[in-house]
Each structure stands twice: as structure tokens, then as C-alpha cells.
C-alpha atoms as a PDB file:
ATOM      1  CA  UNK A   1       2.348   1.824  -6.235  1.00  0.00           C
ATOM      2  CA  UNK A   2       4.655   5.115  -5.725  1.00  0.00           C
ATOM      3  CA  UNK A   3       5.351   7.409  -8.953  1.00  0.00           C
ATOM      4  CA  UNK A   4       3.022   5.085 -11.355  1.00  0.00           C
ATOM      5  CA  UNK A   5       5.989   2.228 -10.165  1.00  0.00           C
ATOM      6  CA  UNK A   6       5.192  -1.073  -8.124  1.00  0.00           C
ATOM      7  CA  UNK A   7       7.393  -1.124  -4.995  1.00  0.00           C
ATOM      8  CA  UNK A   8       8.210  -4.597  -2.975  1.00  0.00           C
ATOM      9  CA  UNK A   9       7.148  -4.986   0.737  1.00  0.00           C
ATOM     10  CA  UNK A  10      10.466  -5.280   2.143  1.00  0.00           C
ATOM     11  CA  UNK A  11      10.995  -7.508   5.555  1.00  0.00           C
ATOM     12  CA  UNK A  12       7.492  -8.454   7.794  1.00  0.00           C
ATOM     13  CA  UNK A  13       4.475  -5.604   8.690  1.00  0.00           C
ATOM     14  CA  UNK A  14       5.303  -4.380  12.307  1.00  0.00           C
ATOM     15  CA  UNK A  15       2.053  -3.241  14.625  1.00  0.00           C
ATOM     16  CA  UNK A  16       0.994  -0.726  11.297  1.00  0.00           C
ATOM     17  CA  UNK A  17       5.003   0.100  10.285  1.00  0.00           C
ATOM     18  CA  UNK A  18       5.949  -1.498   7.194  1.00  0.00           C
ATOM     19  CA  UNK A  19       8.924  -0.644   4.355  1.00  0.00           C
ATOM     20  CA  UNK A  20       9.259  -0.349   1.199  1.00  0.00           C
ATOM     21  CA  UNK A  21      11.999  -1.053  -1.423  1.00  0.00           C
ATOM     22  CA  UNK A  22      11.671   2.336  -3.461  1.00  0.00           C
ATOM     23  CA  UNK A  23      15.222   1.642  -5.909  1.00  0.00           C
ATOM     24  CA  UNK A  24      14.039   2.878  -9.513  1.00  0.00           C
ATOM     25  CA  UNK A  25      11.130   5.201  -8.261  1.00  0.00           C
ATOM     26  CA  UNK A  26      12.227   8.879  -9.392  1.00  0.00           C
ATOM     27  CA  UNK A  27      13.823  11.014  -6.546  1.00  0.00           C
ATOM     28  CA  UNK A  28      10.376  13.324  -6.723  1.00  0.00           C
ATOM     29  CA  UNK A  29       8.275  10.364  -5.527  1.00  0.00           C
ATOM     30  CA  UNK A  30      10.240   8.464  -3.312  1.00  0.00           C
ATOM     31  CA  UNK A  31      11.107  11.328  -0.417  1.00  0.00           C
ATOM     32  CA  UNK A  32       9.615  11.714   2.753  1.00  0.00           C
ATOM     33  CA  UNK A  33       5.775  12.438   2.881  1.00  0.00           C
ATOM     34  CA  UNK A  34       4.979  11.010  -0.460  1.00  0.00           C
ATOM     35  CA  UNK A  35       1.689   8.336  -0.346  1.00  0.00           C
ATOM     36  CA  UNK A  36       2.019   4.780  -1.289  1.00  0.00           C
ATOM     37  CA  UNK A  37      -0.978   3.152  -3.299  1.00  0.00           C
ATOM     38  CA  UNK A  38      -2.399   0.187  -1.344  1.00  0.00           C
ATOM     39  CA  UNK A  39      -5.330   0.115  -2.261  1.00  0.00           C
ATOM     40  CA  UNK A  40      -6.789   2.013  -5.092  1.00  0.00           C
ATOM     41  CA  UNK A  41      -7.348   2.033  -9.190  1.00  0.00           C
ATOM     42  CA  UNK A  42      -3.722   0.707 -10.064  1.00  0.00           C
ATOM     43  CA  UNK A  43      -3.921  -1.908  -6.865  1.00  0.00           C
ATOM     44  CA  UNK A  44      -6.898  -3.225  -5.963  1.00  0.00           C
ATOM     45  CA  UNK A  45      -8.301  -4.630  -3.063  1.00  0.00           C
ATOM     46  CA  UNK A  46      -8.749  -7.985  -4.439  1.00  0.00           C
ATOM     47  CA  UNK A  47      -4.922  -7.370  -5.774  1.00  0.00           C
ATOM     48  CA  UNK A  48      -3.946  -6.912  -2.494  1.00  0.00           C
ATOM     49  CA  UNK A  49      -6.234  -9.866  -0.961  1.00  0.00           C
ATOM     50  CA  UNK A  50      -4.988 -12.433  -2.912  1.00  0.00           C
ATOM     51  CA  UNK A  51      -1.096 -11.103  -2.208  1.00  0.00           C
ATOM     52  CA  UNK A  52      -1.739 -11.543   1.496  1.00  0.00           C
ATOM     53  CA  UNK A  53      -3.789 -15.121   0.870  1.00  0.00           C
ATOM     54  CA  UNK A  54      -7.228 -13.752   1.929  1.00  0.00           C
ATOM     55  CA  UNK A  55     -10.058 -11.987   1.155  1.00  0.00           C
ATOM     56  CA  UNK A  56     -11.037  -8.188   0.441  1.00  0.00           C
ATOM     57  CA  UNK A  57     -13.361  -8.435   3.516  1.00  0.00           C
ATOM     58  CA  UNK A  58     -10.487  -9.905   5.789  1.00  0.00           C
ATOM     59  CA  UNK A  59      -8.580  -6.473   4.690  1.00  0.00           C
ATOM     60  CA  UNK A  60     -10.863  -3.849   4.885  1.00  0.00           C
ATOM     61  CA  UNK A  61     -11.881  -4.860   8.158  1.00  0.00           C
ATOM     62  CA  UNK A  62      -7.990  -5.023   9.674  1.00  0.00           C
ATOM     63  CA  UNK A  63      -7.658  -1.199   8.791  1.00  0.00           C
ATOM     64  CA  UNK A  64      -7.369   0.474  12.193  1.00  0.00           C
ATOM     65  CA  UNK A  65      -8.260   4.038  12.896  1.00  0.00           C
ATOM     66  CA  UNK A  66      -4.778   5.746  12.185  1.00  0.00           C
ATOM     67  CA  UNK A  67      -4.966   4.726   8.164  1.00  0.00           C
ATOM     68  CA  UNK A  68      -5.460   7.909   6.079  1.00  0.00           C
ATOM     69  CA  UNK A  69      -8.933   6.851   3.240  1.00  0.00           C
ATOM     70  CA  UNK A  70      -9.930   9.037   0.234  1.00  0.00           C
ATOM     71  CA  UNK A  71     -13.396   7.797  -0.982  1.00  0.00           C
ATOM     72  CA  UNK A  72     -14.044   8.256  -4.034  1.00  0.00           C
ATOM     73  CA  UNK A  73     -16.976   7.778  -6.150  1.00  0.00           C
END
């Protein structure tokens, strides 16, 4: 999710690179530095599990150290 919008994975994840197809996002979300919603209240984990054809567990556990988390609650 970007600007309340769902954006398309475009092309295959590379090492922890990936793109993102931002056409019809507003100009003031879709520039450089702006965060893109993973994982969180609009996407879930299990959203995101059963994109990829796995589990939450499978997921949370492929995060590497370089991924920026906000914990909340």
C-alpha cells in the first residue's frame, strides 16, 4: 500500500531489491523516500502469506536485518 493505494510487485524480488508499479498513486506519495506498506493494518501478514503461497511464519522469519519494523501495540 503507498498513499492509501495498492501498488503491483512489478518483475521478480532481487537479494532484498524489489519494484513497484506506482501509476495512479498521487505525485506526494510516490517520490523518493516515501514507505511502502507490506505488512501492516491495510496488508496483513496473512495477506501477504497467502500472495506469496506460504505462511505468516515462513515470512516473518525471511526478514533479514536491513528491513526497517515499527511495532506497534
Amino acid at each position: 500500500m503507498l498513499g492509501g493505494r495498492r501498488v503491483s510487485l512489478v518483475g521478480r524480488v532481487s537479494m532484498d531489491l524489489i519494484t513497484f508499479d506506482v501509476t495512479g498513486v498521487p505525485e506526494r506519495f510516490a517520490r523518493a523516500g516515501e514507505r511502502i506498506e507490506l505488512i501492516g493494518a491495510t496488508h496483513t501478514l496473512d495477506d501477504l502469506a497467502a500472495e506469496a503461497g506460504t505462511i505468516g511464519y515462513e515470512i516473518l522469519t525471511a526478514l533479514g536485518r536491513r528491513y526497517h519494523r515499527e511495532y506497534v501495540g
